[in-house]
Protein backbone atom coordinates (compact mmCIF):
# COMPACT_ATOMS: atom_id res chain seq x y z
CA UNK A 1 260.60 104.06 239.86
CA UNK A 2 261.44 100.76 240.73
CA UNK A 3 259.01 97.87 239.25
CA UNK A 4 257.21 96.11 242.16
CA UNK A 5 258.39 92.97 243.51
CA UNK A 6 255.87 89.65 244.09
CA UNK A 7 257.63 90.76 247.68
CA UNK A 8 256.16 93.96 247.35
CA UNK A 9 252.51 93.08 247.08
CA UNK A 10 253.41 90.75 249.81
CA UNK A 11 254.75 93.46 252.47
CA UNK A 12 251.61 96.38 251.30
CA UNK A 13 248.76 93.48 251.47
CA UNK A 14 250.05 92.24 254.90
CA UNK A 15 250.07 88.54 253.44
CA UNK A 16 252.88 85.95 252.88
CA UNK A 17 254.71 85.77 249.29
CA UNK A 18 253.16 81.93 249.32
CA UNK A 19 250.06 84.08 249.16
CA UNK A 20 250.33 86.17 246.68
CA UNK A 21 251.79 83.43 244.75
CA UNK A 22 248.49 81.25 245.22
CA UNK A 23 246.64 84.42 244.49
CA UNK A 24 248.59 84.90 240.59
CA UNK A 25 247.67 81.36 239.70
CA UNK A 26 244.48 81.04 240.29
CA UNK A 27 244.21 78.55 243.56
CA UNK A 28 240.84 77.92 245.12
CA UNK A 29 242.95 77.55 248.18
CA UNK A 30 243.26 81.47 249.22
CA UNK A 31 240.45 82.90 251.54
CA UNK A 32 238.40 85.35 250.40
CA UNK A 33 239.90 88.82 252.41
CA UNK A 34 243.32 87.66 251.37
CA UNK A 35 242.36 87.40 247.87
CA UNK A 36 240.53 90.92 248.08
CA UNK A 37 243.90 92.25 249.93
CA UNK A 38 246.62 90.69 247.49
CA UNK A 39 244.17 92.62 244.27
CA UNK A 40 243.78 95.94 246.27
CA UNK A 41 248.05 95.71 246.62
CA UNK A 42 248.38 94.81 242.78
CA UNK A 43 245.90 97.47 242.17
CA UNK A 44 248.04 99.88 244.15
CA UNK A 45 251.28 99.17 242.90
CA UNK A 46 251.00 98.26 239.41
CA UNK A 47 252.39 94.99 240.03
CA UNK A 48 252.24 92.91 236.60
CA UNK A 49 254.06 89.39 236.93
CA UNK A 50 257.55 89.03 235.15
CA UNK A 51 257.55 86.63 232.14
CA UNK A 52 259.20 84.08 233.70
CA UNK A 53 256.71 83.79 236.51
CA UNK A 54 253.90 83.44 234.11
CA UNK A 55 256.09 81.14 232.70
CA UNK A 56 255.73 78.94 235.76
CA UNK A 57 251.96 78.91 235.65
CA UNK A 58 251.64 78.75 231.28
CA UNK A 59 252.53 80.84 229.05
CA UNK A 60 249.16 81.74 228.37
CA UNK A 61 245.44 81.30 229.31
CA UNK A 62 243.96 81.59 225.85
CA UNK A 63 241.27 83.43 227.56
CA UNK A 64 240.12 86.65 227.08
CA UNK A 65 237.10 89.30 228.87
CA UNK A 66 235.38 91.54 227.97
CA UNK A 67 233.13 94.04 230.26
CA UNK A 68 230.45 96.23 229.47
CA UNK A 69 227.74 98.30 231.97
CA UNK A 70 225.10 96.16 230.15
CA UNK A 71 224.01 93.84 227.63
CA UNK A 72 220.87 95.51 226.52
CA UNK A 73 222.48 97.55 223.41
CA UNK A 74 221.96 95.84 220.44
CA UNK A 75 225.48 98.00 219.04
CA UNK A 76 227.30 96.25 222.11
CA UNK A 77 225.67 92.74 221.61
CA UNK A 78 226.70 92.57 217.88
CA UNK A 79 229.77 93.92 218.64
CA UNK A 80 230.53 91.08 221.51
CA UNK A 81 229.64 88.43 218.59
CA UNK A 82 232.19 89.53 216.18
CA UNK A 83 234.92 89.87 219.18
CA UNK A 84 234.04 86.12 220.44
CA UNK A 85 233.51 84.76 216.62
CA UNK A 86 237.05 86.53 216.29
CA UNK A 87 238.46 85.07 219.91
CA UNK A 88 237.02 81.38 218.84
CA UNK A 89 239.10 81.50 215.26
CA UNK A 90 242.18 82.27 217.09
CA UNK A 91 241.95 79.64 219.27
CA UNK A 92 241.04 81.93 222.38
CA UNK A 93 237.02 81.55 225.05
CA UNK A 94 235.89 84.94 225.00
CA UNK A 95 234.40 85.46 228.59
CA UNK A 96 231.49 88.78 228.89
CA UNK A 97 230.52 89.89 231.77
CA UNK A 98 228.14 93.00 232.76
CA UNK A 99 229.59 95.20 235.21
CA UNK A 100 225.99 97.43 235.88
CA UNK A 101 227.92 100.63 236.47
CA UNK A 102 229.55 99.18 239.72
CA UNK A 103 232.80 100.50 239.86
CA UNK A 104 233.90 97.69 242.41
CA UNK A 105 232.51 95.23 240.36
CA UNK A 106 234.47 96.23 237.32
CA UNK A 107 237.82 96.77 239.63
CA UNK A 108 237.39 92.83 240.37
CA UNK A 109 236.96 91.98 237.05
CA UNK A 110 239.60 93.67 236.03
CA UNK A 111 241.86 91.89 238.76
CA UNK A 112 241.57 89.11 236.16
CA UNK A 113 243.93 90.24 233.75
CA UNK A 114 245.90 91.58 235.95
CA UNK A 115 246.78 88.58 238.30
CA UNK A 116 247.02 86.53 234.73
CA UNK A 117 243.45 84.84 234.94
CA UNK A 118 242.73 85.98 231.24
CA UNK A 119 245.25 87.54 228.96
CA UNK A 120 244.16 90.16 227.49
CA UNK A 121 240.94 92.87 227.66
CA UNK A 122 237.95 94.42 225.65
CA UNK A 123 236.32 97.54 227.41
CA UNK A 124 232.94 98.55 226.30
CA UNK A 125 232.18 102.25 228.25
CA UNK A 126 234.58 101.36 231.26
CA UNK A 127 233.43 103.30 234.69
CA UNK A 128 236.92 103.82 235.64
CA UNK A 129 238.23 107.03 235.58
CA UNK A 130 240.57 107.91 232.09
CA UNK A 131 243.54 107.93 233.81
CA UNK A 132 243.53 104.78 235.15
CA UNK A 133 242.19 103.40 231.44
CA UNK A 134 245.35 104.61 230.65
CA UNK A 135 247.73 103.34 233.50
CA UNK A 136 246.12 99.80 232.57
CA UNK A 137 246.84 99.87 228.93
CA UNK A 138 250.44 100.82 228.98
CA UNK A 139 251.17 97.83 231.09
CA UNK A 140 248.09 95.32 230.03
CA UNK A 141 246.75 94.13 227.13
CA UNK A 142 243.51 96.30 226.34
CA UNK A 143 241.56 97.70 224.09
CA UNK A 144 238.29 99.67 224.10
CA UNK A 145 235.39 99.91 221.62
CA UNK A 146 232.46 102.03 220.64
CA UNK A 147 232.84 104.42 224.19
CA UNK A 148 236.53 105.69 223.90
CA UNK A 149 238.24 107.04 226.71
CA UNK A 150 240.93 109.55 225.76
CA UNK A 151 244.03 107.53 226.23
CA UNK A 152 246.97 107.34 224.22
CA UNK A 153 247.82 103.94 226.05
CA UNK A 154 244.49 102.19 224.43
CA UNK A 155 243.61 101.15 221.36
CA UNK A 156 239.98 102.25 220.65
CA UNK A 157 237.80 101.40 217.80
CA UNK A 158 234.58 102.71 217.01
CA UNK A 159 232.59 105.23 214.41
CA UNK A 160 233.05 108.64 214.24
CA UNK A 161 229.62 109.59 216.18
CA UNK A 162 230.52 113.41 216.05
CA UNK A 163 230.02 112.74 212.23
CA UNK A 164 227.85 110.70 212.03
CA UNK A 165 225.08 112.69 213.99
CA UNK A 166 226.20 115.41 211.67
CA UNK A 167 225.22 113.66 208.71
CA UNK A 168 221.85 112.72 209.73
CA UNK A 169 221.03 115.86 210.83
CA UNK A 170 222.08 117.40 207.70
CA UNK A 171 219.22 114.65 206.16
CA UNK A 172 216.77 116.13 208.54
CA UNK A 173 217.97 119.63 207.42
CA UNK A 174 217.81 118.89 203.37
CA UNK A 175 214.17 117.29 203.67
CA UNK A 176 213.00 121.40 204.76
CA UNK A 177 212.60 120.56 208.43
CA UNK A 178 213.72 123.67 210.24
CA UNK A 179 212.89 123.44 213.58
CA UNK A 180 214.76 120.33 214.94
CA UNK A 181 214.57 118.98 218.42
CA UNK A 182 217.06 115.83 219.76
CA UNK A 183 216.53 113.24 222.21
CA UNK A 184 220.11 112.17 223.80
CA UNK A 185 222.20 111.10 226.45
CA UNK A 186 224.65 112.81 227.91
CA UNK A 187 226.18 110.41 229.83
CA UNK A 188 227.96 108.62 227.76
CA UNK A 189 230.57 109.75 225.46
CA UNK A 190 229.29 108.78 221.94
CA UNK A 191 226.12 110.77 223.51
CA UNK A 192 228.36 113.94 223.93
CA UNK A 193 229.86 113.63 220.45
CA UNK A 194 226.43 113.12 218.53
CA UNK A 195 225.28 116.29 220.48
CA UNK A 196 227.80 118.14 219.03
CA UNK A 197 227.37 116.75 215.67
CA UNK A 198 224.05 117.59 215.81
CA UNK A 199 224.27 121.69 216.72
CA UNK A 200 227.41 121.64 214.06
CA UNK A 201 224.78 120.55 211.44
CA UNK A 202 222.46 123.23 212.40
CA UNK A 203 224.82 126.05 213.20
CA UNK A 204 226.06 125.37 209.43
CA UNK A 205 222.54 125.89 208.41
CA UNK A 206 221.52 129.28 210.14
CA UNK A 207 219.52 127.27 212.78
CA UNK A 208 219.45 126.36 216.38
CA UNK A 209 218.47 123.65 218.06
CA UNK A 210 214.63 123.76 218.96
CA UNK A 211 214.68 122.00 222.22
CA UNK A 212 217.58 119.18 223.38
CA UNK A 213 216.14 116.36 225.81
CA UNK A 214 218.15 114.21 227.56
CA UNK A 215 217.69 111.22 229.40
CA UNK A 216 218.23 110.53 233.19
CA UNK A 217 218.96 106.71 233.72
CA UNK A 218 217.97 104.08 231.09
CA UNK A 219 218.38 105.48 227.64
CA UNK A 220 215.82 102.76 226.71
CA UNK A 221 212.40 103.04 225.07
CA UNK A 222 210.36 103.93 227.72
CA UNK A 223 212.84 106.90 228.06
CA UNK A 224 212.09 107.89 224.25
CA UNK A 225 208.02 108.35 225.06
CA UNK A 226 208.91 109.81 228.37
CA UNK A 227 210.87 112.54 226.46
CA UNK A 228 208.36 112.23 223.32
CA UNK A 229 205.63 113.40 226.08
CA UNK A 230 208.21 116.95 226.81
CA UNK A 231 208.04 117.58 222.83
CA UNK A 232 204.28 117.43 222.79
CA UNK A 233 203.90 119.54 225.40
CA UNK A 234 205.67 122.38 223.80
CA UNK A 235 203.44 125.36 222.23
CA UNK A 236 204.46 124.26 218.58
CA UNK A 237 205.93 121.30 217.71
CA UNK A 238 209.80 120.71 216.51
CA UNK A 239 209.47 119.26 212.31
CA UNK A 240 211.93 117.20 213.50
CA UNK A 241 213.62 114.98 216.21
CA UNK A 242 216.66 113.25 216.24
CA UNK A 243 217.33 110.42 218.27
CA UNK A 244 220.31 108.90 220.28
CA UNK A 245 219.35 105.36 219.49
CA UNK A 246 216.53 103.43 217.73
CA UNK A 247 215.26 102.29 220.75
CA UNK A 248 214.82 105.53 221.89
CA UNK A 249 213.48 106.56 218.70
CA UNK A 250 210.93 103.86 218.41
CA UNK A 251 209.48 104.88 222.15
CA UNK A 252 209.07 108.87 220.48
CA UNK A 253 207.35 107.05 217.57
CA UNK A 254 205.11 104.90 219.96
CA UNK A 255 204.15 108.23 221.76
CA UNK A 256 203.46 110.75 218.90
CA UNK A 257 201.13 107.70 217.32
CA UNK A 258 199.22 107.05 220.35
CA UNK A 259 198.73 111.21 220.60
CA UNK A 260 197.42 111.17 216.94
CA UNK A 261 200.04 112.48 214.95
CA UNK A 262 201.49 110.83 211.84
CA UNK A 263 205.15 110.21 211.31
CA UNK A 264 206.81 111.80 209.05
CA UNK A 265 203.79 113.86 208.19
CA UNK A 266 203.54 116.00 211.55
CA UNK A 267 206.99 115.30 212.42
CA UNK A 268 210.00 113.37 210.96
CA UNK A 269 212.39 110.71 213.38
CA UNK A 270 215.51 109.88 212.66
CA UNK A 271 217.19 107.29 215.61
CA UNK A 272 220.69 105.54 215.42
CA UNK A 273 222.58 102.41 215.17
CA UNK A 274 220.49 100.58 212.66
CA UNK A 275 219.47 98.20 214.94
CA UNK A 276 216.50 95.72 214.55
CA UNK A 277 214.27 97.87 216.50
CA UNK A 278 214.78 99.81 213.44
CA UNK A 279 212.96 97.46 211.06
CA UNK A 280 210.27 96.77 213.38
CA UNK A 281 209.12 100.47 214.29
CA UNK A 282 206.05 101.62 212.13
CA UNK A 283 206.94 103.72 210.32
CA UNK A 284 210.33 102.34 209.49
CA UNK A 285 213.29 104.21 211.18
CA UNK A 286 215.92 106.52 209.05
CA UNK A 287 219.36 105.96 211.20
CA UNK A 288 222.81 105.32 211.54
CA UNK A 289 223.90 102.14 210.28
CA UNK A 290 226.88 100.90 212.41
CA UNK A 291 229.34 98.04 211.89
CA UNK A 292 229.15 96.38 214.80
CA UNK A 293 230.30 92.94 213.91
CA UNK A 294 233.36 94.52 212.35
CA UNK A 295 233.97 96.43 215.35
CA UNK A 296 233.93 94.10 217.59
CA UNK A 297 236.35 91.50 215.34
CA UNK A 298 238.83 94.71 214.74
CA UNK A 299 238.84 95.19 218.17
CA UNK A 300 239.92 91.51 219.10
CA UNK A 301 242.35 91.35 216.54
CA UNK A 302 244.22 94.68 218.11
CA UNK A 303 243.88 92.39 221.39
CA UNK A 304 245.44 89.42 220.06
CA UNK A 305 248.69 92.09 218.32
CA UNK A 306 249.27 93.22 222.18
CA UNK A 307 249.40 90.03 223.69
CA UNK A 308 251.73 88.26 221.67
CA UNK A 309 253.55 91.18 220.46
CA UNK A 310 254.27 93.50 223.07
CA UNK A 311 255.43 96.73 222.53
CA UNK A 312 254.45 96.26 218.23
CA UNK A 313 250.79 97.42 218.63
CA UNK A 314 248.26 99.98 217.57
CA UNK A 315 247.82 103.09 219.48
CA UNK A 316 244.93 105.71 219.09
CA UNK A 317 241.97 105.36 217.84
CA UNK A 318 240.35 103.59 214.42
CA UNK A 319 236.71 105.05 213.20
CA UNK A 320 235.46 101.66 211.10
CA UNK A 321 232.72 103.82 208.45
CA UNK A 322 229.46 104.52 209.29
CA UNK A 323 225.86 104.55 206.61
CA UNK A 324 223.18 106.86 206.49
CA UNK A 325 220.24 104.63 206.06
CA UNK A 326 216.73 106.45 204.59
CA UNK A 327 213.47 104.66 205.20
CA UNK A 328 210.21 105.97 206.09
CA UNK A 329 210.12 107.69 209.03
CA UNK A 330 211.52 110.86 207.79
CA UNK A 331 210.42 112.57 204.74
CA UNK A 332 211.98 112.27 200.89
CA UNK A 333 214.84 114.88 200.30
């Protein structure tokens, strides 16, 4: 197939080629519909600028975004710090922006790498469908960390949460607890994988899973007592829960407490992602230490490789090592 023309996006957006061309660099002096029509046509076609037309408006921005659904993870916070601390060194702003889920909202943002407005991409659990991750990276500059799509196209960097899980489970599993309940979230991807981990870890042992609870919305803290208040109802209690994140595990903590129970003496949590929340649950958490920094400064440097080297970049995926970190909230091994 042909590669679109700036005439192209012209003819299918119903605007002149004076448009469009306003539209690709940036002027304030486009209305608003013809702005929205010029990005639905680019959107449509594929339509990525030739050099020399980019050429016309600077060879680069030295800008670069990154999107996420929020800001409230700690994992994706740290992990924006070490992609801007890694932008700034190179010379580059680092724009963030949260895109709340809104699929619209995230297609406009987008439209800013893709009519040259920034010049390259981070995506932090994207709500586009795979495929058109995919369709985006082979002609774009982006990358994705911690919630990989399956794209060949993308460059993804993250831990290996399947494995992770795994291992902490197995902790759960070598301090006698037997009866092991989890507190996750299926929604996103990392969720799935740490799910999996989790029954691998048991099925290896001769057990099953006691109960699996799974949030509905905000995987937040008030989520964690919510599903803390499910385990206590049960007829006998799990030894054990595993949680998707600390913050989720420090809301189960907060509700056994306040029930009367001790942690880890009635029952052991373990959360994930070693974040401060962490430190400042009583007890203090066991969990999954990841490197968040170092994701996020991998992940810009695989940015910067595609856009000044097209066609000379990393592919796949790259799982940065993850730590099992013991404190007090689950018992000794």
């Amino acid at each position: 197939m042909a590669r679109a023309t700036v005439q192209d996006v012209a003819k299918t957006a119903g605007v002149s080629v004076g448009t469009v061309s306003r539209v690709l660099n940036g002027s304030p002096a486009v209305s608003a519909s013809s702005r929205e029509k010029v990005a639905g046509a680019i959107r449509q076609l594929n339509y990525r600028p030739l050099a020399s037309a980019r050429d016309l408006r600077r060879d680069r921005t030295m800008r670069v975004l990154a999107l996420s659904k929020n800001l409230d993870s700690p994992v994706i916070s740290e992990a924006f710090r070490g992609f801007g601390d890694a932008a700034a060194e190179a010379g580059y702003v680092s724009l963030i922006a949260p895109t709340s889920g809104d699929l619209e909202r995230e297609q406009q943002l987008v439209d800013m790498l893709r009519n040259g407005s920034v010049d390259g991409l981070i995506l932090f659990s994207p709500t586009m469908p795979d495929e058109d991750v995919e369709a985006l990276a082979e002609q774009l500059s982006v990358v994705q960390v911690c919630e990989i799509v399956d794209s060949e196209a993308a460059f993804g960097v993250s831990i290996d949460d399947r494995q992770a899980a795994y291992d902490i489970t197995r902790h759960l599993i070598r301090t006698g607890a037997r009866r092991l309940a989890m507190i996750g979230n299926q929604a996103a991807r990392s969720g799935r994988l740490r799910e999996q981990g989790f029954r691998e870890a048991l099925s290896e042992a001769g057990l099953t899973a006691e109960q699996t609870l799974f949030a509905t919305g905000t995987f937040d803290f008030h989520a964690g007592r919510r599903l803390a208040r499910e385990l206590l109802a049960m007829d006998r209690l799990p030894d054990a829960v595993f949680c998707g994140s600390d913050t989720v595990a420090a809301g189960c903590v907060r509700e056994l407490t306040d029930a009367g129970l001790r942690v880890p003496d009635d029952l052991a949590v373990a959360g994930f992602d070693d974040s401060i929340q962490a430190e400042m649950c009583v007890p203090e958490l066991t969990t999954i230490r990841q490197p968040a920094y170092d994701m996020g400064r991998v992940a810009f440097q695989a940015l910067l490789e595609r856009m000044t080297g097209p066609g000379a970049h990393r592919r796949g995926r790259t799982f940065l090592p993850h730590e099992l970190v013991i404190r007090d909230s689950t018992k000794i091994e």
